[in-house]
Protein backbone atom coordinates (compact mmCIF):
# COMPACT_ATOMS: atom_id res chain seq x y z
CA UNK A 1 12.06 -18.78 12.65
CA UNK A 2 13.67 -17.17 15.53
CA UNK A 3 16.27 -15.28 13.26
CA UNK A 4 13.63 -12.53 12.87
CA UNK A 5 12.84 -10.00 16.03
CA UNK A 6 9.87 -8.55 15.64
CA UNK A 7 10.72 -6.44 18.58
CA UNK A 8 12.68 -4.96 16.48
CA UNK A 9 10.71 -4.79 13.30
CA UNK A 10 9.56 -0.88 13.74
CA UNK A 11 9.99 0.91 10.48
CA UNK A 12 11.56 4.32 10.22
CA UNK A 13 8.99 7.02 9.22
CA UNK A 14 9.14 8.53 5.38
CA UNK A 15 9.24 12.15 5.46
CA UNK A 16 6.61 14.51 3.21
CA UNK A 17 4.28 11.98 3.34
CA UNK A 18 0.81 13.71 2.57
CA UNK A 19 -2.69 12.10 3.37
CA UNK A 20 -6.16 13.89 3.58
CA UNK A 21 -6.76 15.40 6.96
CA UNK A 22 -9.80 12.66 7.52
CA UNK A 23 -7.77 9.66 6.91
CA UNK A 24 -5.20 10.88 9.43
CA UNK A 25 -8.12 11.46 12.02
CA UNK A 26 -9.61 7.72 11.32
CA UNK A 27 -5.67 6.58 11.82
CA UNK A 28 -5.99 8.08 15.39
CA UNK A 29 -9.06 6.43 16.14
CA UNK A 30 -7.84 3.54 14.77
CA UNK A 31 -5.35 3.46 17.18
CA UNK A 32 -7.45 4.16 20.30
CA UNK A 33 -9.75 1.13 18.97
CA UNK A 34 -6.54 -0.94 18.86
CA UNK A 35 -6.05 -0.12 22.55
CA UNK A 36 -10.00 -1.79 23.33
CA UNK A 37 -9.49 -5.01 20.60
CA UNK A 38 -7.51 -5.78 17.52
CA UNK A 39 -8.85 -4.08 14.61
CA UNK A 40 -8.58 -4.70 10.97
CA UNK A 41 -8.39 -2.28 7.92
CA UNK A 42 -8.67 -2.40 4.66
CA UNK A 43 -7.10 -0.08 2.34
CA UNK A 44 -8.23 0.33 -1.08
CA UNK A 45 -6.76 3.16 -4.06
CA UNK A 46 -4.98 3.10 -7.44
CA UNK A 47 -1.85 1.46 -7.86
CA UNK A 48 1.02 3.33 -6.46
CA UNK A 49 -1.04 5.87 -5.06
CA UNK A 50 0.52 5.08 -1.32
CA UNK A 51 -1.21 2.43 0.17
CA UNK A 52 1.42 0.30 1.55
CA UNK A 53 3.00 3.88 2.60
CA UNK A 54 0.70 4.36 4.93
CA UNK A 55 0.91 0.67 6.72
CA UNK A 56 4.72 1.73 7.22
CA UNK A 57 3.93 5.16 8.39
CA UNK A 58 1.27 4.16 10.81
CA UNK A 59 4.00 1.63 12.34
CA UNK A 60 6.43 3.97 12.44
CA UNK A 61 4.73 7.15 13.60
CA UNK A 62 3.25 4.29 16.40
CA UNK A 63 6.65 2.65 17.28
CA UNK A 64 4.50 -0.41 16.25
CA UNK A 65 6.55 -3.39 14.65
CA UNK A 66 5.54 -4.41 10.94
CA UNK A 67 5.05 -7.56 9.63
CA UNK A 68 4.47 -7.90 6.04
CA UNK A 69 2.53 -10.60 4.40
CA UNK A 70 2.37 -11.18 0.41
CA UNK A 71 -1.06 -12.83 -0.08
CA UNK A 72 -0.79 -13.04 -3.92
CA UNK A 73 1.79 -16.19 -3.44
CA UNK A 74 -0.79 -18.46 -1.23
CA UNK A 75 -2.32 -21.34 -3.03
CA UNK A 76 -3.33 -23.32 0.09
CA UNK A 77 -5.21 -23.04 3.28
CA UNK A 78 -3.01 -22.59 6.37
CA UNK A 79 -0.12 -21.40 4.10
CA UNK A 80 0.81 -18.38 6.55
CA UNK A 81 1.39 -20.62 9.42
CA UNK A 82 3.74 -22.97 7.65
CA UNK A 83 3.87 -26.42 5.56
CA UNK A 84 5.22 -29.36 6.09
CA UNK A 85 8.93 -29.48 4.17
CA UNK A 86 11.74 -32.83 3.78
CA UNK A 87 14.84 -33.07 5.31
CA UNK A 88 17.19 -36.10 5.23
CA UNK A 89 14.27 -38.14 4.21
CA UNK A 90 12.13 -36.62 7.32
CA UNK A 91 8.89 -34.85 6.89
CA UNK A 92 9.16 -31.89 9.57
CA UNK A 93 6.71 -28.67 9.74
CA UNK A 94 8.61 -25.53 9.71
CA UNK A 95 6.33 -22.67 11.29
CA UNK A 96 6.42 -18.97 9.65
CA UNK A 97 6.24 -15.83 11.28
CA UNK A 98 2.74 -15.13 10.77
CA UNK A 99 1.79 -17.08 13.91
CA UNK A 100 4.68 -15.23 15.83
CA UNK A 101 3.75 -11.80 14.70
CA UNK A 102 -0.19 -11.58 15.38
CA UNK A 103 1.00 -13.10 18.70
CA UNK A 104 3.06 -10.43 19.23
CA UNK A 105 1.26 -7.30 21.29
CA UNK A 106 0.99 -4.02 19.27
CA UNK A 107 1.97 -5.49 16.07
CA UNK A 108 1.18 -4.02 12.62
CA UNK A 109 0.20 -6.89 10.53
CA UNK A 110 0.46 -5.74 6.31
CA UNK A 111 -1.83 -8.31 4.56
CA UNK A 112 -0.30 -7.18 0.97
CA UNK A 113 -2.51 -7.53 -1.91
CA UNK A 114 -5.32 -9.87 0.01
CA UNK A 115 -7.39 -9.82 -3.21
CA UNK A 116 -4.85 -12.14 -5.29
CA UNK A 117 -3.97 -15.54 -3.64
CA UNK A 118 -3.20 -18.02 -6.12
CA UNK A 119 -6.50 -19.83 -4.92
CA UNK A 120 -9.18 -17.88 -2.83
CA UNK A 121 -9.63 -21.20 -0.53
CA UNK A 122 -6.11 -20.02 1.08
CA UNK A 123 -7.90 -16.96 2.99
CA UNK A 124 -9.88 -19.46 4.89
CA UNK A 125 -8.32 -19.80 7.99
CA UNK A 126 -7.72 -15.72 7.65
CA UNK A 127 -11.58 -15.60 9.02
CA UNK A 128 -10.71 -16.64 12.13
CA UNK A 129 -8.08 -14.47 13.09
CA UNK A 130 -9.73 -11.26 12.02
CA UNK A 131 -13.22 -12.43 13.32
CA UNK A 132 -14.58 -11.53 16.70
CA UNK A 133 -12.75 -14.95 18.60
CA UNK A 134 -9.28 -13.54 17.08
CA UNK A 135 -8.20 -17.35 17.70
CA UNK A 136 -7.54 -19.99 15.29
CA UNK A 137 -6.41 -23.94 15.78
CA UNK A 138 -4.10 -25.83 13.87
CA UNK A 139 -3.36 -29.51 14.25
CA UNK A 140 0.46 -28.37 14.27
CA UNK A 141 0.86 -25.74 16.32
CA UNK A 142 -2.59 -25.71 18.45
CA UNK A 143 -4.68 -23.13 19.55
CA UNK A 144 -3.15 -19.41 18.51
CA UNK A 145 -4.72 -16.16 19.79
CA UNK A 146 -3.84 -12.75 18.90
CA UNK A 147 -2.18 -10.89 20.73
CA UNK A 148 -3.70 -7.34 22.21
CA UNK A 149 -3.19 -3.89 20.38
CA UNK A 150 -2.50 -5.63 16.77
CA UNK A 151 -4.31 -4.68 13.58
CA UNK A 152 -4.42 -5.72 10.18
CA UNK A 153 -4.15 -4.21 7.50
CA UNK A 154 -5.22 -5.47 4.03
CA UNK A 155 -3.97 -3.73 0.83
CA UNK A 156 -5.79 -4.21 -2.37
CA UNK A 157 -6.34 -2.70 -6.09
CA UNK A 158 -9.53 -2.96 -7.84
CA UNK A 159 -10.20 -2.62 -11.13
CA UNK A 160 -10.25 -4.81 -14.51
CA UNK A 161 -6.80 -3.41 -15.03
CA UNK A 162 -5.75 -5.52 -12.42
CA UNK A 163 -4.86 -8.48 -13.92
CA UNK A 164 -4.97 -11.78 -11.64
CA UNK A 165 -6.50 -9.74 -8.89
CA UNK A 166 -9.97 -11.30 -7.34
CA UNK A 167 -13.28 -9.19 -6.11
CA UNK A 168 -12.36 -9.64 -2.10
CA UNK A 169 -15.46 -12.22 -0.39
CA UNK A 170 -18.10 -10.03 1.17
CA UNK A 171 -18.22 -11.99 4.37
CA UNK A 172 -14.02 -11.18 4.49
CA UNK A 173 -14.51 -7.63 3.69
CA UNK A 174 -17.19 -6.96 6.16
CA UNK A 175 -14.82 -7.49 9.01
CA UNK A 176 -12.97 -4.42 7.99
CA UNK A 177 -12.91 -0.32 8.41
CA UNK A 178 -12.14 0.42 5.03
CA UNK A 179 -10.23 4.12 3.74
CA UNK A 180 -9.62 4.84 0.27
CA UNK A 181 -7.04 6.64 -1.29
CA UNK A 182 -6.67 8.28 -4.44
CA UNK A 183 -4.19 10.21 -6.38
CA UNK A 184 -2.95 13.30 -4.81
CA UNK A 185 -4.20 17.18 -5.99
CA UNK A 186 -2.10 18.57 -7.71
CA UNK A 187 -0.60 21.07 -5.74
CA UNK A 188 0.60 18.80 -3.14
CA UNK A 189 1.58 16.17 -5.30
CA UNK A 190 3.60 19.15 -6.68
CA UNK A 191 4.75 19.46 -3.05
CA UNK A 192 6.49 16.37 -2.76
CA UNK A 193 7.73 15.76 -6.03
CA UNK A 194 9.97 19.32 -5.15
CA UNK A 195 10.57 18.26 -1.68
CA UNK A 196 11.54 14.47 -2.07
CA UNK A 197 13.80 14.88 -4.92
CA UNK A 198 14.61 18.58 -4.78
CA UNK A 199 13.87 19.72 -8.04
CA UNK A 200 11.92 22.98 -8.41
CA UNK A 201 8.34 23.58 -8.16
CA UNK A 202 7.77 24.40 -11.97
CA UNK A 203 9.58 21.21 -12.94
CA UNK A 204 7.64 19.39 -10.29
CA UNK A 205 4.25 21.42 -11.62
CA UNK A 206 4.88 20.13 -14.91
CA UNK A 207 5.70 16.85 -14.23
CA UNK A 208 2.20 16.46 -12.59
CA UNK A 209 -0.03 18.66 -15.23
CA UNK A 210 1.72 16.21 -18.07
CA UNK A 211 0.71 13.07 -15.47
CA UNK A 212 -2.99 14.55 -15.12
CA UNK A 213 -3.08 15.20 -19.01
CA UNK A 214 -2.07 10.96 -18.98
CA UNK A 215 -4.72 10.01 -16.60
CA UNK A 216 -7.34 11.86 -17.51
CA UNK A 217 -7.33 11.10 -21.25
CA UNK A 218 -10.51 10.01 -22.80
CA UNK A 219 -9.38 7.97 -25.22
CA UNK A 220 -6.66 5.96 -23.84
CA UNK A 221 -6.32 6.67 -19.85
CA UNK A 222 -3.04 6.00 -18.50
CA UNK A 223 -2.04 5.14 -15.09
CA UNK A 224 0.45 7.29 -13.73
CA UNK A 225 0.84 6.45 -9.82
CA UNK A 226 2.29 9.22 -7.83
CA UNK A 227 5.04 6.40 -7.48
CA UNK A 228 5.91 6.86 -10.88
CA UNK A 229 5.55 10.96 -10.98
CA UNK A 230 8.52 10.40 -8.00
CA UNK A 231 10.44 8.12 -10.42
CA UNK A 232 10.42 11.17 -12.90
CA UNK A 233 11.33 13.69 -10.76
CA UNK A 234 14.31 11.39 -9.93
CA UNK A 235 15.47 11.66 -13.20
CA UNK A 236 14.89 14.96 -13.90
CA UNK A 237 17.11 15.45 -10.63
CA UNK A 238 20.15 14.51 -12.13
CA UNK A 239 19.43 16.17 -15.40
CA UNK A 240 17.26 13.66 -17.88
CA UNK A 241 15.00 16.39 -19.61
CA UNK A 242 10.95 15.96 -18.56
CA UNK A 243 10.47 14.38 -21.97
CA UNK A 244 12.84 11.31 -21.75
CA UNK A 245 12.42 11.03 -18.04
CA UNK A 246 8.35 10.43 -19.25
CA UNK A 247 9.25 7.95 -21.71
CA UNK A 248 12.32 6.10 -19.43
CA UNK A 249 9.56 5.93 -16.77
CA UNK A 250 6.10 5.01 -18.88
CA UNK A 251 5.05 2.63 -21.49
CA UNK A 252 4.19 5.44 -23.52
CA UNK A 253 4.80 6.19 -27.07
CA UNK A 254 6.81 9.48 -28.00
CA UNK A 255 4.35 10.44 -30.34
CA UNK A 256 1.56 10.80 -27.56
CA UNK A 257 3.76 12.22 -24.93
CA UNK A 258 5.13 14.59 -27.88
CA UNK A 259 0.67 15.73 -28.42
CA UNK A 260 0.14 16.04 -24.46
CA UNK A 261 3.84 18.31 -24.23
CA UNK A 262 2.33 20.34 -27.29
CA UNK A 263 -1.47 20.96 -25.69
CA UNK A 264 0.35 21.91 -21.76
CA UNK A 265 2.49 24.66 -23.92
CA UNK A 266 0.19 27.77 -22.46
CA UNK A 267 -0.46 25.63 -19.43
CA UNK A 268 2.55 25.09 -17.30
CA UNK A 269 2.42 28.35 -15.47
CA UNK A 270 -1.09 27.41 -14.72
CA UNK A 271 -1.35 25.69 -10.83
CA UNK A 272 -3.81 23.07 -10.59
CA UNK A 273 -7.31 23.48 -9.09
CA UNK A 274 -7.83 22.82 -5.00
CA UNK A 275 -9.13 19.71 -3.53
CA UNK A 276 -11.82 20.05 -1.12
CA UNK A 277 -10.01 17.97 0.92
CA UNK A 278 -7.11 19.45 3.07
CA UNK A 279 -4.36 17.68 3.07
CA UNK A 280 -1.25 17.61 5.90
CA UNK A 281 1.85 15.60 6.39
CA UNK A 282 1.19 11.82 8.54
C-alpha cells in the first residue's frame, strides 16, 4: 500500500493529441467545477477512439495525479477498498489504493470500463462516493471522504459489439457530465497518423480513406479505432506496404481488403470532407 506515491502519479502529456474544440472547452469548465466540488464524468465513444487518452491528458495538462481503476475485474461490493486475504493462517484486510487516491486532493480518478464488473452489485458502494455526501463507511477502514478538487472519470463502450459489457444503471449515470467521442475526420486523423509516426500525408491519407471504406461498409462494418489506423502507420513506418500492414493489423480477409484497395484506386488523391466541428490539439 504505501509503495505507490500518488504524489507522484502525474502522467506526462501525449503530443498531437486532437479533440473537438467543445470538448476541450467543457474540460476547462470541468476543471473550474473541480475547484467548487468533486465532479464526475463519464466518457462514452467507439473503441479506441481515445477515451482513456483524454483521462491521461487532462491529468497531465493539469499536473493532476492519475489513478486508474479496472472495473471489468470486480465481482463484489467493496472490492476497490480491499478484501480480506490469509497469511500464516491469519485472516488480515489488506486496503487498496482506491481509498488512498480519492483521499488524495486534486486527484484524477480513471474508473476504466465502469459498464463491465463481473457482477453489477460491485458498483454499489461506488454511489456513495460520487453522490452529493462524497463519503462512504466501511466496517474496516471507517468513515472515508473525498478529498477536494478530485474527479472521476468513467470510461465505457456501448454497443452489442461489446461483448460482456452491461447498459450502465440510470441512477449511476445520472451523477455524471457525460462527453462523447467519436472517430476523428479525416483530415486530422490524417494529421496525426503523419505526425506521430512520420510517414507522409498521402500514406497517412490512404491509410484513413481505406479505414473509412472499413467502417462505413454496409454490408459488413468493421471497426477500425484510430488506435489501430496508428498501429498501421507504424508499420508502414518501417516499410510493411499499406496492404500487409492492413491485414497484420485487422481481422480482415485479403480478399475484402484486396475489393476496398481496388474501389479507393481514383480516390487517394481525394482529401476527405470537413467536420463541422473544429478540431485543435488538448
Amino acid at each position: 500500500m504505501g509503495q505507490y506515491d500518488l504524489a507522484k502519479a502525474i502522467p506526462e502529456p501525449e503530443e498531437h493529441f486532437f479533440l473537438p474544440e467543445e470538448v476541450i472547452d467543457t474540460l476547462e469548465k470541468i476543471k473550474l467545477l473541480a475547484k467548487k466540488h468533486p465532479v464526475n464524468v463519464l466518457i462514452t465513444g467507439k473503441q479506441g477512439c481515445g477515451k482513456s487518452t483524454l483521462v491521461r491528458q487532462f491529468a497531465a495538462r493539469n499536473k493532476r495525479p492519475l489513478a486508474t481503476f479496472q472495473i471489468g475485474i470486480l465481482s463484489e461490493p467493496g472490492q476497490l477498498f480491499g478484501e480480506h486475504r490469509l497469511k500464516d493462517g491469519e485472516t488480515y484486510y489488506q486496503r487498496f489504493l482506491f481509498p488512498e487516491a480519492i483521499q488524495t486532493p486534486g486527484c484524477t480518478i480513471h474508473l476504466e470500463e465502469i459498464n463491465r464488473p463481473e457482477n453489477p452489485k460491485a458498483l454499489n458502494m461506488l454511489f456513495s462516493v460520487l453522490a452529493e455526501d462524497r463519503q462512504v463507511w466501511t466496517d474496516e477502514l471507517g468513515l472515508i471522504k473525498v478529498a477536494d478538487e478530485v474527479v472521476f472519470f468513467a470510461t465505457l463502450n456501448e454497443g452489442d459489439e461489446f461483448v460482456g459489457t452491461e447498459m450502465l444503471d440510470a441512477a449511476l449515470r445520472d451523477r455524471f457530465y457525460v462527453i462523447s467521442l467519436d472517430y476523428l475526420p479525416p483530415d486530422v486523423e490524417t494529421k496525426v497518423l503523419s505526425l506521430k509516426t512520420g510517414i507522409d500525408e498521402g500514406d497517412a491519407l490512404t491509410i484513413v480513406n481505406l479505414a473509412n471504406q472499413l467502417r462505413e461498409n454496409k454490408q459488413e462494418p468493421l471497426i477500425v479505432s484510430t488506435r489501430h489506423t496508428l498501429m498501421i502507420a507504424e508499420l508502414v513506418s518501417v516499410g510493411a506496404s499499406i496492404r500487409d500492414a492492413f491485414i497484420n493489423s485487422l481481422q480482415i480477409s485479403k480478399d475484402v481488403l484486396e475489393s476496398i484497395l481496388l474501389s479507393l484506386h481514383f480516390e487517394l488523391g481525394e482529401k476527405g470532407k470537413g467536420n463541422e466541428k473544429r478540431y485543435r490539439t488538448y
